[in-house]
C-alpha atoms as a PDB file:
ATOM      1  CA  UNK A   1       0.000   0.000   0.000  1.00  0.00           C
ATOM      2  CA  UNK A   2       1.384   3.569  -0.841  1.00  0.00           C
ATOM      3  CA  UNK A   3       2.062   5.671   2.009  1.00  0.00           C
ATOM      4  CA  UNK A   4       0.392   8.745   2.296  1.00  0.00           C
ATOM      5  CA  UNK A   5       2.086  11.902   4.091  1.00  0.00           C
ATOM      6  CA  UNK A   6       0.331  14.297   6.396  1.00  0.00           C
ATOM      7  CA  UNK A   7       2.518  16.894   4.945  1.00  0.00           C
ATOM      8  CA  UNK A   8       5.265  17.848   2.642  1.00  0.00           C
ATOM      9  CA  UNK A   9       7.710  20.635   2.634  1.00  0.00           C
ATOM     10  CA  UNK A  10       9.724  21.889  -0.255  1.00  0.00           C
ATOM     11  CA  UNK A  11      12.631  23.618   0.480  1.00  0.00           C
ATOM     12  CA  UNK A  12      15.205  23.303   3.226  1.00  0.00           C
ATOM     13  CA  UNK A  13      15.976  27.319   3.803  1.00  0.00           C
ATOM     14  CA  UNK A  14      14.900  28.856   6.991  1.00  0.00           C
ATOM     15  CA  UNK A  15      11.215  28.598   5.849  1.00  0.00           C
ATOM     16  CA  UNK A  16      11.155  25.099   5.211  1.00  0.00           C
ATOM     17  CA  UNK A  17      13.240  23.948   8.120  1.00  0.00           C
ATOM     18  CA  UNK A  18      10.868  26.330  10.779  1.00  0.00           C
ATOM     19  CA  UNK A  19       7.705  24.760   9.053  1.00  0.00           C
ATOM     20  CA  UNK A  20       9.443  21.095   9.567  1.00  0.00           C
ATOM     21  CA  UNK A  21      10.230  22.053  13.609  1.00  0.00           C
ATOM     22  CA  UNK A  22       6.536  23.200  13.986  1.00  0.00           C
ATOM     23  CA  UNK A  23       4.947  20.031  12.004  1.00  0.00           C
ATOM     24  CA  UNK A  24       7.043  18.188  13.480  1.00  0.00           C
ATOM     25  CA  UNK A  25       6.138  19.057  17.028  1.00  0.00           C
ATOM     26  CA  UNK A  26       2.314  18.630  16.302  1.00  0.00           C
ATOM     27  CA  UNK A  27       3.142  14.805  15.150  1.00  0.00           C
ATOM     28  CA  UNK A  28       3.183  15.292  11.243  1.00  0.00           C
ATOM     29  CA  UNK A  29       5.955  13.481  10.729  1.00  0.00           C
ATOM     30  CA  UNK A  30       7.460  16.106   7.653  1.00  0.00           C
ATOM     31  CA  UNK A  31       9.267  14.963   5.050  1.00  0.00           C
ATOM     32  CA  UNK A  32      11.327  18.099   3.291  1.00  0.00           C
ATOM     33  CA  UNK A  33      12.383  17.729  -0.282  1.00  0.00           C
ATOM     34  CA  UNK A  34      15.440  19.303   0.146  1.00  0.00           C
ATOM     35  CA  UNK A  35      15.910  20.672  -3.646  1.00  0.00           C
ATOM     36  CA  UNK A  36      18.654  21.602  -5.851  1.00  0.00           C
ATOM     37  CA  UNK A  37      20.393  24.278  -3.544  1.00  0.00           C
ATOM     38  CA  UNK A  38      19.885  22.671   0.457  1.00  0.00           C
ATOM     39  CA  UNK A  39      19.771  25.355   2.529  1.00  0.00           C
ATOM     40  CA  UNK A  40      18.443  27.967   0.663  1.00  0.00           C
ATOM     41  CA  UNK A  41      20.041  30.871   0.114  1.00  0.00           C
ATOM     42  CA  UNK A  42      21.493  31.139   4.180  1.00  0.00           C
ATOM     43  CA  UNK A  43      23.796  28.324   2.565  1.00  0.00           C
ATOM     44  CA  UNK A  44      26.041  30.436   0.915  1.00  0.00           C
ATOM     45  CA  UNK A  45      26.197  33.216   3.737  1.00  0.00           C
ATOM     46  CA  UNK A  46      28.994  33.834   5.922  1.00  0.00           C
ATOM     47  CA  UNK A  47      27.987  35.743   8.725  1.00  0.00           C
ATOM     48  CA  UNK A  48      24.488  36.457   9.846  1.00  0.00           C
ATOM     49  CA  UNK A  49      24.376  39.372  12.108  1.00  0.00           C
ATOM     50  CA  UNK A  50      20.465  40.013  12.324  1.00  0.00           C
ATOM     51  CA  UNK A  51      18.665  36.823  13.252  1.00  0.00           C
ATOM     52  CA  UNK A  52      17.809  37.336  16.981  1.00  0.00           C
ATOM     53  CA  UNK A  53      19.130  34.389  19.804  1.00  0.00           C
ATOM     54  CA  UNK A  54      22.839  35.141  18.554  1.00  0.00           C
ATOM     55  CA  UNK A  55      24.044  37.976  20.038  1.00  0.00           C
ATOM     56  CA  UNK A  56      27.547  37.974  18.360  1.00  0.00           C
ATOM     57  CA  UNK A  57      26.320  36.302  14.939  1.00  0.00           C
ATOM     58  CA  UNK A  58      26.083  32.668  13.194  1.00  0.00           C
ATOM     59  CA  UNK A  59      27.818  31.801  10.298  1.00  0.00           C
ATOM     60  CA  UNK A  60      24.724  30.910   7.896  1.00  0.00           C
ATOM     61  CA  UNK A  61      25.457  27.501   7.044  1.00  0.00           C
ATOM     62  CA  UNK A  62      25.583  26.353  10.780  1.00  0.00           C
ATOM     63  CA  UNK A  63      22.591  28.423  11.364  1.00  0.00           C
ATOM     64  CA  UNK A  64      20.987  25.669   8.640  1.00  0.00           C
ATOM     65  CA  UNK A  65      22.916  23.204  10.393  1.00  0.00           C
ATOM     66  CA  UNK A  66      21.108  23.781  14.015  1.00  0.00           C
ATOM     67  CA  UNK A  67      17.732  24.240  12.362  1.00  0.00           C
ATOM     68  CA  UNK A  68      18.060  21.137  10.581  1.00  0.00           C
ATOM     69  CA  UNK A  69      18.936  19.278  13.576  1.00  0.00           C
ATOM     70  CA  UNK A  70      16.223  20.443  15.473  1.00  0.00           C
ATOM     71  CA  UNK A  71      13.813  20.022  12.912  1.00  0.00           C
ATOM     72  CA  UNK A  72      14.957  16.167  13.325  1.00  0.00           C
ATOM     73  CA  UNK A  73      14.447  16.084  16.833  1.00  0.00           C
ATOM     74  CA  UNK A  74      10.913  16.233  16.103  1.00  0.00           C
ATOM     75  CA  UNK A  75      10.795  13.487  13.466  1.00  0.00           C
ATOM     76  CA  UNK A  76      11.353  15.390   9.859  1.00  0.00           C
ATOM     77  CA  UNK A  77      12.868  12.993   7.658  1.00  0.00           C
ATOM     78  CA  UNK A  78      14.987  14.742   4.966  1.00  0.00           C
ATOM     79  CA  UNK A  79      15.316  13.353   0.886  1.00  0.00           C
ATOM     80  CA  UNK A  80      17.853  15.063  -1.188  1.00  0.00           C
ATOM     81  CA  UNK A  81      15.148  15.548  -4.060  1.00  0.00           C
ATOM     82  CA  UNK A  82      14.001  17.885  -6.320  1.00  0.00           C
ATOM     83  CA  UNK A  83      10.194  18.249  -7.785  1.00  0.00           C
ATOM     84  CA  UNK A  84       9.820  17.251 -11.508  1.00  0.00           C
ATOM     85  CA  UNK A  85       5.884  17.380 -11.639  1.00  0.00           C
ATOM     86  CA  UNK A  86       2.888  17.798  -9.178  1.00  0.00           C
ATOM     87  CA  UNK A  87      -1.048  17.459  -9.528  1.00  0.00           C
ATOM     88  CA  UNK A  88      -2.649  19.282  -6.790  1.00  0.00           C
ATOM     89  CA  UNK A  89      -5.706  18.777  -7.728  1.00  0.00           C
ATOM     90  CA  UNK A  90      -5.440  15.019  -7.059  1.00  0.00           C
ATOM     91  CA  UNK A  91      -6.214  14.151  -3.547  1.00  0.00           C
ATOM     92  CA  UNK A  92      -3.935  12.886  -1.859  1.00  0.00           C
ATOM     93  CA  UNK A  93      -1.529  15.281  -3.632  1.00  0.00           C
ATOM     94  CA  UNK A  94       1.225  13.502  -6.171  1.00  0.00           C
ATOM     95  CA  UNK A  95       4.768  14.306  -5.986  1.00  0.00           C
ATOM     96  CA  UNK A  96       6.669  13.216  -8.936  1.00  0.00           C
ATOM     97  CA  UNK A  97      10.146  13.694  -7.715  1.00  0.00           C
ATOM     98  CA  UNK A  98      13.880  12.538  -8.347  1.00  0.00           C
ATOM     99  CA  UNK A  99      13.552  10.262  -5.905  1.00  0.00           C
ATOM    100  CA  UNK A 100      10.163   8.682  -7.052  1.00  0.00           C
ATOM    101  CA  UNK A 101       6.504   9.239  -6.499  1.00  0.00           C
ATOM    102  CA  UNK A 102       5.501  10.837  -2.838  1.00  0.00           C
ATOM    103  CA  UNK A 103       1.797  11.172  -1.943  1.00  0.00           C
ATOM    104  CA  UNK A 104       0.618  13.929   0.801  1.00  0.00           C
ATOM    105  CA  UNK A 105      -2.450  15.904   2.002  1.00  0.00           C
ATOM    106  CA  UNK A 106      -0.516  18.808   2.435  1.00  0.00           C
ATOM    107  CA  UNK A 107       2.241  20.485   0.550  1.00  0.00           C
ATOM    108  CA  UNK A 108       4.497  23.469   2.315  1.00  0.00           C
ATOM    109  CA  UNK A 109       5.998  25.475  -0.658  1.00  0.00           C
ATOM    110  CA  UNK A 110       9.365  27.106   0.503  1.00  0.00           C
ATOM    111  CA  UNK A 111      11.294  26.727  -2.450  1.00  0.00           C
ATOM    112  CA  UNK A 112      12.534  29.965  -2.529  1.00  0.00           C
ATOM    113  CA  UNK A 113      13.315  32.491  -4.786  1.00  0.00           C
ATOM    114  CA  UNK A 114      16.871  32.345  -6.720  1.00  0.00           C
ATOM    115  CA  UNK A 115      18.749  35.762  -7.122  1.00  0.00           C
ATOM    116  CA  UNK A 116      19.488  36.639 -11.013  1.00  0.00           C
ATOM    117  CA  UNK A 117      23.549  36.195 -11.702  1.00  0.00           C
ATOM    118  CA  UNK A 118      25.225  37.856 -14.254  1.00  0.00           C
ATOM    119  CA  UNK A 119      27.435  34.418 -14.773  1.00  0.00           C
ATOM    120  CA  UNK A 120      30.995  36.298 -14.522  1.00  0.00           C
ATOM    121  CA  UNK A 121      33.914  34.349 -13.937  1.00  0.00           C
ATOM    122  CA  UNK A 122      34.675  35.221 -10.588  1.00  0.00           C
ATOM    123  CA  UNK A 123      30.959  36.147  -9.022  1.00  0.00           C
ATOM    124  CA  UNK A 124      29.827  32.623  -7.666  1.00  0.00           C
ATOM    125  CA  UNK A 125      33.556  32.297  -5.986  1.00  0.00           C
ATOM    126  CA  UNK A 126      33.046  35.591  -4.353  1.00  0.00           C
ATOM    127  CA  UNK A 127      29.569  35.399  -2.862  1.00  0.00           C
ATOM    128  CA  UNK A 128      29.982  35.687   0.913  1.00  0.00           C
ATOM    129  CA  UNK A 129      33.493  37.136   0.214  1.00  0.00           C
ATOM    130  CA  UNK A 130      31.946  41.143  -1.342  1.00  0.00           C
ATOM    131  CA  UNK A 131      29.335  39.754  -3.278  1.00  0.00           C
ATOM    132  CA  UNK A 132      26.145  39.759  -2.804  1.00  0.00           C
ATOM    133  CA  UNK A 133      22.343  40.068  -3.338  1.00  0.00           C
ATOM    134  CA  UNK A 134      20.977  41.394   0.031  1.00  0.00           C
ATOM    135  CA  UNK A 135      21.945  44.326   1.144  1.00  0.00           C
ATOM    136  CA  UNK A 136      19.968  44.414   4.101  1.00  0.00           C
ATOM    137  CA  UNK A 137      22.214  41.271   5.119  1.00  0.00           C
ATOM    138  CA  UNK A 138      25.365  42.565   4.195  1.00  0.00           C
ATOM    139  CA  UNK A 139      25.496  46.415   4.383  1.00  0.00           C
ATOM    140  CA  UNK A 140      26.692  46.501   7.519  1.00  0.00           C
ATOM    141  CA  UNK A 141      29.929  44.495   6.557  1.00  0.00           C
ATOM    142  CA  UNK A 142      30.937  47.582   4.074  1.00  0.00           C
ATOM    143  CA  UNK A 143      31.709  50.610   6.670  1.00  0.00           C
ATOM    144  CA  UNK A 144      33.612  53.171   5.762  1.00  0.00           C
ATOM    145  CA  UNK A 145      34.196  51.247   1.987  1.00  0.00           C
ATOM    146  CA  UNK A 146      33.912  52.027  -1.617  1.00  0.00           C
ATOM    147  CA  UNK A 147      30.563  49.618  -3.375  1.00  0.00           C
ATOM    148  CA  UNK A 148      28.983  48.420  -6.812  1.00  0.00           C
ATOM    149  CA  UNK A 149      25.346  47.754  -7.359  1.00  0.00           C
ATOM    150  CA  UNK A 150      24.351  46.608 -10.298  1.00  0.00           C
ATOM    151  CA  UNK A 151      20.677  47.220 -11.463  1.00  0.00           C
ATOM    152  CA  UNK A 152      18.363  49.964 -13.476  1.00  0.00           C
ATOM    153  CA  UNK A 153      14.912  49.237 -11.248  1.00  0.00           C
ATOM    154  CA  UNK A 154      13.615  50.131  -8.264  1.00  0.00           C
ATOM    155  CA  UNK A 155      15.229  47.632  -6.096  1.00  0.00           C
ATOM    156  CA  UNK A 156      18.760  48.819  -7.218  1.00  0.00           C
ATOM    157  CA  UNK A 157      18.257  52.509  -6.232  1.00  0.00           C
ATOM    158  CA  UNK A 158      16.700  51.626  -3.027  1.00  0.00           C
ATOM    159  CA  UNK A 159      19.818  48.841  -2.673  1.00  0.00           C
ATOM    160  CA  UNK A 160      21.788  51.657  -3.068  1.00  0.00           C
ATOM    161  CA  UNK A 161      20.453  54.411  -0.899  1.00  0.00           C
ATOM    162  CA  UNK A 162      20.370  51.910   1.859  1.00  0.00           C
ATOM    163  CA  UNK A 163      24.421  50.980   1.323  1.00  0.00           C
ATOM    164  CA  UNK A 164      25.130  54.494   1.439  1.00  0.00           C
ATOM    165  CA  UNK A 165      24.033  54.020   5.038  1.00  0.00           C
ATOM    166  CA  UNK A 166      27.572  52.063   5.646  1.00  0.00           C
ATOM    167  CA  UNK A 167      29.624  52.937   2.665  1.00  0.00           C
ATOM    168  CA  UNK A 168      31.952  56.012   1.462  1.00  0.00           C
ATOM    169  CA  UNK A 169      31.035  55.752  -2.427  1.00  0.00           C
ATOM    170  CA  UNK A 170      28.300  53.407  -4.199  1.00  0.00           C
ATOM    171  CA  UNK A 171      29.007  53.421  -7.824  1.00  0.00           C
ATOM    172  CA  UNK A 172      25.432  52.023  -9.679  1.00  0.00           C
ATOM    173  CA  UNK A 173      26.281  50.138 -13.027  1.00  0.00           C
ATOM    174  CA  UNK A 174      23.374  50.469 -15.277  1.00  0.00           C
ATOM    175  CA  UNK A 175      23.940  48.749 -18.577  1.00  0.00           C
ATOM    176  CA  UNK A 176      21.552  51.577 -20.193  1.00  0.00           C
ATOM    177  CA  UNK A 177      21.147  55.063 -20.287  1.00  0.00           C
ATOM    178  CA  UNK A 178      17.576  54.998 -18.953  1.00  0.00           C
ATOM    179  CA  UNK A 179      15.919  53.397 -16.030  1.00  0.00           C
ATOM    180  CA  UNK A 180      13.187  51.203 -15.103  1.00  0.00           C
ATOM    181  CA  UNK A 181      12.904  52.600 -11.850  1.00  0.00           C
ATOM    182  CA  UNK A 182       9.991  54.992 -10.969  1.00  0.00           C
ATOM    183  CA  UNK A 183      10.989  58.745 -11.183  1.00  0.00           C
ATOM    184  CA  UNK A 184      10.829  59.297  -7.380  1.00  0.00           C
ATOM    185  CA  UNK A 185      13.523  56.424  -6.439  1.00  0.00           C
ATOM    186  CA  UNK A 186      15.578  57.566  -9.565  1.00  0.00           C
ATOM    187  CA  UNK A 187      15.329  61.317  -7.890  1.00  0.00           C
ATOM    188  CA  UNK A 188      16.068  60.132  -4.601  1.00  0.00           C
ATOM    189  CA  UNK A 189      19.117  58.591  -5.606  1.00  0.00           C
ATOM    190  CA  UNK A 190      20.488  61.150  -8.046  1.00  0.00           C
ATOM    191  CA  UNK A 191      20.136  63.663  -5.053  1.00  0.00           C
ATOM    192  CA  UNK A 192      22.411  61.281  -2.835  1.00  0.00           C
ATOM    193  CA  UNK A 193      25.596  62.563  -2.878  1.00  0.00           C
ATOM    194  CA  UNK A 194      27.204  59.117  -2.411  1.00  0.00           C
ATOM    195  CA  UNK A 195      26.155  57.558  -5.428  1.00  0.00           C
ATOM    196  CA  UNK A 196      28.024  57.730  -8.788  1.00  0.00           C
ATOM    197  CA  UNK A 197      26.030  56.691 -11.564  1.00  0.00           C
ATOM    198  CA  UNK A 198      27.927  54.737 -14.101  1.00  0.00           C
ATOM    199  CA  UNK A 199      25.544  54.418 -17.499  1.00  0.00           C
ATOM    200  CA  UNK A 200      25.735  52.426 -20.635  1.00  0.00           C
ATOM    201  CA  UNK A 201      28.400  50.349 -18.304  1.00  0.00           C
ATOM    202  CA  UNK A 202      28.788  46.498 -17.935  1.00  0.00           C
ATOM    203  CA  UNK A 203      30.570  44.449 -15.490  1.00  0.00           C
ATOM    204  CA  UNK A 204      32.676  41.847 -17.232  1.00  0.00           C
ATOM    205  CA  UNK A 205      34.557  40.214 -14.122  1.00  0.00           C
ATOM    206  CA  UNK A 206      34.912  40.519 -10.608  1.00  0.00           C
ATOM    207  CA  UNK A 207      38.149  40.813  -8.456  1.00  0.00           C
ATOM    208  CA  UNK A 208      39.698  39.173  -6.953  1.00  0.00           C
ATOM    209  CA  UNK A 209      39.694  35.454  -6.821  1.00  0.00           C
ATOM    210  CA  UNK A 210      43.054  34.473  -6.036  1.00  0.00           C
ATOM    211  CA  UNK A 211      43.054  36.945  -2.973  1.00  0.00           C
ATOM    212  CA  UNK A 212      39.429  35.454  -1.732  1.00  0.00           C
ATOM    213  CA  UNK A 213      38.162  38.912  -1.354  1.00  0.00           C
ATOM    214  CA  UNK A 214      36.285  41.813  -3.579  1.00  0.00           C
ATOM    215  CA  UNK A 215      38.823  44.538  -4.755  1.00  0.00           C
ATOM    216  CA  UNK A 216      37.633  45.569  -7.837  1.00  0.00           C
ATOM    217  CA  UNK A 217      35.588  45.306 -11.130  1.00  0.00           C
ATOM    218  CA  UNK A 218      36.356  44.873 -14.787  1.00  0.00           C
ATOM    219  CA  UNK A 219      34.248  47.154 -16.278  1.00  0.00           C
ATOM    220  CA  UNK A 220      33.311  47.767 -20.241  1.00  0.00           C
ATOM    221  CA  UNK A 221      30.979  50.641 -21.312  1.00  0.00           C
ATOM    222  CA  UNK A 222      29.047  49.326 -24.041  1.00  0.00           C
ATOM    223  CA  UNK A 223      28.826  52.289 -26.386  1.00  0.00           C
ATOM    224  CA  UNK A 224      32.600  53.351 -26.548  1.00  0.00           C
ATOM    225  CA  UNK A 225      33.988  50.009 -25.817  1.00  0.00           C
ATOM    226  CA  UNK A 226      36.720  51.248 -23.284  1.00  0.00           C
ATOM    227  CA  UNK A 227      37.540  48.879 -20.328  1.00  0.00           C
ATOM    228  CA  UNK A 228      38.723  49.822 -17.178  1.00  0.00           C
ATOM    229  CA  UNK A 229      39.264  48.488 -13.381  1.00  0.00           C
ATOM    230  CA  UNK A 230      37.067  50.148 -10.996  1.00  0.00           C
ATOM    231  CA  UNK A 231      38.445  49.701  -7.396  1.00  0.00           C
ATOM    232  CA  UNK A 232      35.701  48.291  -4.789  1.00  0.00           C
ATOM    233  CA  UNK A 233      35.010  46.485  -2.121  1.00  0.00           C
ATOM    234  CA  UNK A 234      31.674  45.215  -2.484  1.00  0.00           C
ATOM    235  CA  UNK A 235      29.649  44.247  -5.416  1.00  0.00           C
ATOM    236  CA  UNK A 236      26.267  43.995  -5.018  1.00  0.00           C
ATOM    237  CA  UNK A 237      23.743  42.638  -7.650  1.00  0.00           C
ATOM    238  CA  UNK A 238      19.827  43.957  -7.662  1.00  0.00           C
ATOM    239  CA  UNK A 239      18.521  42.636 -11.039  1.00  0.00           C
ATOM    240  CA  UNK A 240      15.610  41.004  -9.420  1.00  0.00           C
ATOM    241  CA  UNK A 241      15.241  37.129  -8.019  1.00  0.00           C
ATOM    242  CA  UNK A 242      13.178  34.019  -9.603  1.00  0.00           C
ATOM    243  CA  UNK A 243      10.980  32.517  -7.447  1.00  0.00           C
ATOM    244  CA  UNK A 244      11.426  28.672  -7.629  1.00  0.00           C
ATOM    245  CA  UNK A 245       7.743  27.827  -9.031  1.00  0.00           C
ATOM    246  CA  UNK A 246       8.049  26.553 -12.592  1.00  0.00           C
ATOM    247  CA  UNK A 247       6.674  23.334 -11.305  1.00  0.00           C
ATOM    248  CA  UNK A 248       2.865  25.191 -10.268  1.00  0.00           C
ATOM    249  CA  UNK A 249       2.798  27.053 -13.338  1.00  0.00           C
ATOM    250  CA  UNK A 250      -1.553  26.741 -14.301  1.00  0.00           C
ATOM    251  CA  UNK A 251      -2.057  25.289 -10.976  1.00  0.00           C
ATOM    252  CA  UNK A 252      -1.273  27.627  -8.238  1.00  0.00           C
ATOM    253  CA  UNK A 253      -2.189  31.457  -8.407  1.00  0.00           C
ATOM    254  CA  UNK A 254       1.225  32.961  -9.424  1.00  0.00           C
ATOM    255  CA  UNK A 255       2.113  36.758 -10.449  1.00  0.00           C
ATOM    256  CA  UNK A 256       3.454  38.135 -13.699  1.00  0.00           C
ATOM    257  CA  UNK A 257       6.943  37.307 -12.643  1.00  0.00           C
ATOM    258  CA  UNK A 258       6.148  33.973 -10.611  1.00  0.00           C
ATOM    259  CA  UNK A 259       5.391  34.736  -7.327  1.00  0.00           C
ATOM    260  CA  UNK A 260       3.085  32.879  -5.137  1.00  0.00           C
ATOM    261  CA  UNK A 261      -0.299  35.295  -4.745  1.00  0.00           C
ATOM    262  CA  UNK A 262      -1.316  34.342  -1.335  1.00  0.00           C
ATOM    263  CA  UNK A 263      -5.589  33.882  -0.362  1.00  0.00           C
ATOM    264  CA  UNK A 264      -4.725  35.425   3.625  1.00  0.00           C
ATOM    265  CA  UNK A 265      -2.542  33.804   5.748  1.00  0.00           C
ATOM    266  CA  UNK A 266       0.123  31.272   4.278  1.00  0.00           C
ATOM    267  CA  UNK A 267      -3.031  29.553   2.268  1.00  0.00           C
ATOM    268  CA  UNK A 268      -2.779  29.444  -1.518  1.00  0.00           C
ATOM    269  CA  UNK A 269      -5.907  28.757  -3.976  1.00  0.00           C
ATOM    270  CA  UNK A 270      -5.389  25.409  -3.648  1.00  0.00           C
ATOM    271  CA  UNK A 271      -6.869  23.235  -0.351  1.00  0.00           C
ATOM    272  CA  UNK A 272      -4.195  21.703   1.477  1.00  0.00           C
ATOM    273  CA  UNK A 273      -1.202  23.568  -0.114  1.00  0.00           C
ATOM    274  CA  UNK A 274       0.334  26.641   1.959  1.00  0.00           C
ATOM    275  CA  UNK A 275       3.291  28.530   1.088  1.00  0.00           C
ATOM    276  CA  UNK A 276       6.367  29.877   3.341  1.00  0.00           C
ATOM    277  CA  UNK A 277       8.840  31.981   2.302  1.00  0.00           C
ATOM    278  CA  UNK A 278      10.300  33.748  -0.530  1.00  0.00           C
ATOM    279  CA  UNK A 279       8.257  32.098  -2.881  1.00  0.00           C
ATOM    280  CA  UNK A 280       5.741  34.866  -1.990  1.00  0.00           C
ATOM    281  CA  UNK A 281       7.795  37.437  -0.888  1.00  0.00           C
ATOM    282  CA  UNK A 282       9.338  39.801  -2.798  1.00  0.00           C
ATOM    283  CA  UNK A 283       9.869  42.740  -0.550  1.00  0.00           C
ATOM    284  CA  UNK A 284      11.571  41.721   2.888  1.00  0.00           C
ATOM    285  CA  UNK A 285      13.636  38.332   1.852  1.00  0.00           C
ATOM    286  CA  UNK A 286      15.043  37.808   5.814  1.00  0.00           C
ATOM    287  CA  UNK A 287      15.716  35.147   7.502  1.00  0.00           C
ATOM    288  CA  UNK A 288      13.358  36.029  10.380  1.00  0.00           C
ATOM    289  CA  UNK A 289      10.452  36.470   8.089  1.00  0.00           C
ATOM    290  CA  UNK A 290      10.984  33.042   6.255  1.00  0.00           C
ATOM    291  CA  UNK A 291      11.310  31.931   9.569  1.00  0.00           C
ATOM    292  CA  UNK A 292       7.726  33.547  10.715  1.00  0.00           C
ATOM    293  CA  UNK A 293       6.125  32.799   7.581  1.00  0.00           C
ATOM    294  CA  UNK A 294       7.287  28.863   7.692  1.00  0.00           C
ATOM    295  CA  UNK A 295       5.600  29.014  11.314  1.00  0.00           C
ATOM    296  CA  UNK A 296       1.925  30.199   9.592  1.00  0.00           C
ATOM    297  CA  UNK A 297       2.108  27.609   6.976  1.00  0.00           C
ATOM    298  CA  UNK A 298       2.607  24.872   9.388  1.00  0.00           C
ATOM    299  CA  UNK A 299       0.016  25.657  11.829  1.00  0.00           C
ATOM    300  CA  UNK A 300      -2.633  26.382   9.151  1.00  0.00           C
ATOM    301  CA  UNK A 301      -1.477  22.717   7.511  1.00  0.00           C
ATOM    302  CA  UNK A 302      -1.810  21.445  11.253  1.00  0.00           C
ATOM    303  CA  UNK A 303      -5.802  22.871  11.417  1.00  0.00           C
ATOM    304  CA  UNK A 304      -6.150  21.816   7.979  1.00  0.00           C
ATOM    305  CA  UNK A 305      -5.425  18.106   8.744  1.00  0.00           C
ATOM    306  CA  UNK A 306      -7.366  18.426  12.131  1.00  0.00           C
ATOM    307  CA  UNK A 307     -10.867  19.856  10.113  1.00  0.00           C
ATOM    308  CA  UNK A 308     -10.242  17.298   7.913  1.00  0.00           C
ATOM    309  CA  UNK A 309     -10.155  14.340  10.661  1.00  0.00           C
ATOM    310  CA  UNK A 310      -6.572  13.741  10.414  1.00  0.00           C
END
């Protein structure tokens, strides 16, 4: 006979692992599908300075590490899998995974979101080491020094206004000469005397690899075709994210750029599925709110299960 799960969480970030600790402690016996990138983005962090209990920081990947642990002190089991296909409208809900079929009357989506890369040599090497995607998580680490953004939207100016909190210079790389970013947080950051705007301007590599720290960028502006080294410190990319839903594509409700749209709380327009994380959000992208958010999913797929006898 094919088992059938109480519940199923995708994703192993801080979402996924708080939504395992809580269904695990009400006796759902989780199961998280770990995915292609286990851990989530708190993986490929080095410090984390802003989630509260540590009052001198955690590196992020024993952060995961402690979560996990105590998500498996509760009885989550754990599958290095990723989802190939899903059918929510069958009930029980089919999984077609990696790892083979998995049936469940509830499904916790905290897959994530994946920030956009530019794919330069040296950028993956470097994350953790002066690059990164978060400001918010990392600003702090860049007092007193000289940073890149890269972006032409909204979330690069405000990315950048909020590093000139910490930094001496933010230089913004727009490949362009005009923005996609609304006139108001174009203005605000034209006024800010901190930030040099660098137009029509690529990166093409990021320094320095053999040193294990940021120190500079190639840079190439696209109309002239001169090249040059800019000197920083930090280089921080704000071209958006890609929330990891290509798998509920016609099935769950889903934005113009694939985001979960919510129906109040962490429920979804599907029974029996909830979602948790950054699958659905798009503005904060903390740890502590993953965390919070994979707490609602949980106990609305705990009162689920109980209105439905289980």
């Amino acid at each position: 006979m094919t088992e059938i799960r109480d519940t199923v969480i995708l994703g192993s970030g801080c979402a996924g692992l708080t939504a395992a600790i809580y269904t695990g402690r009400a006796g759902l016996n989780p199961l998280v599908l770990e995915g292609h990138e286990p851990g989530g983005q708190l993986s490929m962090t080095t410090l984390v300075e802003n989630f509260p209990g540590w009052p001198e920081g955690i590196q992020g990947p024993e952060l995961i590490d402690n979560m996990k642990k105590q998500a498996a002190r509760f009885g989550t089991t754990f599958q290095l899998a990723h989802l190939n296909k899903v059918d929510l409208g069958a009930r029980p809900i089919k999984l077609e995974t990696s790892a083979g079929e998995i049936y469940t009357r509830t499904l916790i989506v905290a897959s994530g979101a994946t920030a956009r890369w530019l794919g330069l040599p040296s950028e993956q090497a470097l994350i953790g080491h002066g690059v990164s995607s978060c400001a918010t998580c990392d600003g702090f680490f860049f007092r007193g020094k000289e940073i890149a953004v890269v972006g032409g939207g909204d979330s690069a100016m405000e990315e950048a206004l909020f590093l000139t909190r910490f930094a001496s210079k933010v230089t913004l790389l727009h490949r362009r000469d005009a923005f996609r970013a609304s006139k108001i947080m174009l203005a605000r950051a034209r006024n800010n005397p901190k930030i040099k705007f660098l137009t029509n301007t690529i990166a093409e590599d990021v320094l320095d690899c053999e040193k294990g720290f940021v120190t500079g960028a190639k840079l190439k502006n696209v109309q002239t075709g001169e090249q040059w080294l800019e000197p920083v410190d930090g280089f921080f990319l704000a071209i958006g994210h890609i929330p990891n839903t290509k798998p509920f594509v016609g099935q769950l409700n889903l934005d113009a750029d694939g985001y979960i749209v919510g129906s109040g709380g962490a429920r979804t327009n599907i029974e029996g599925v909830f979602h948790a994380g950054d699958v659905e959000d798009r503005v904060y992208r903390q740890a502590i709110t993953a965390a919070g958010a994979g707490c609602k999913a949980a106990i609305e797929a705990e009162r689920f299960l109980e209105a439905e006898g289980h």
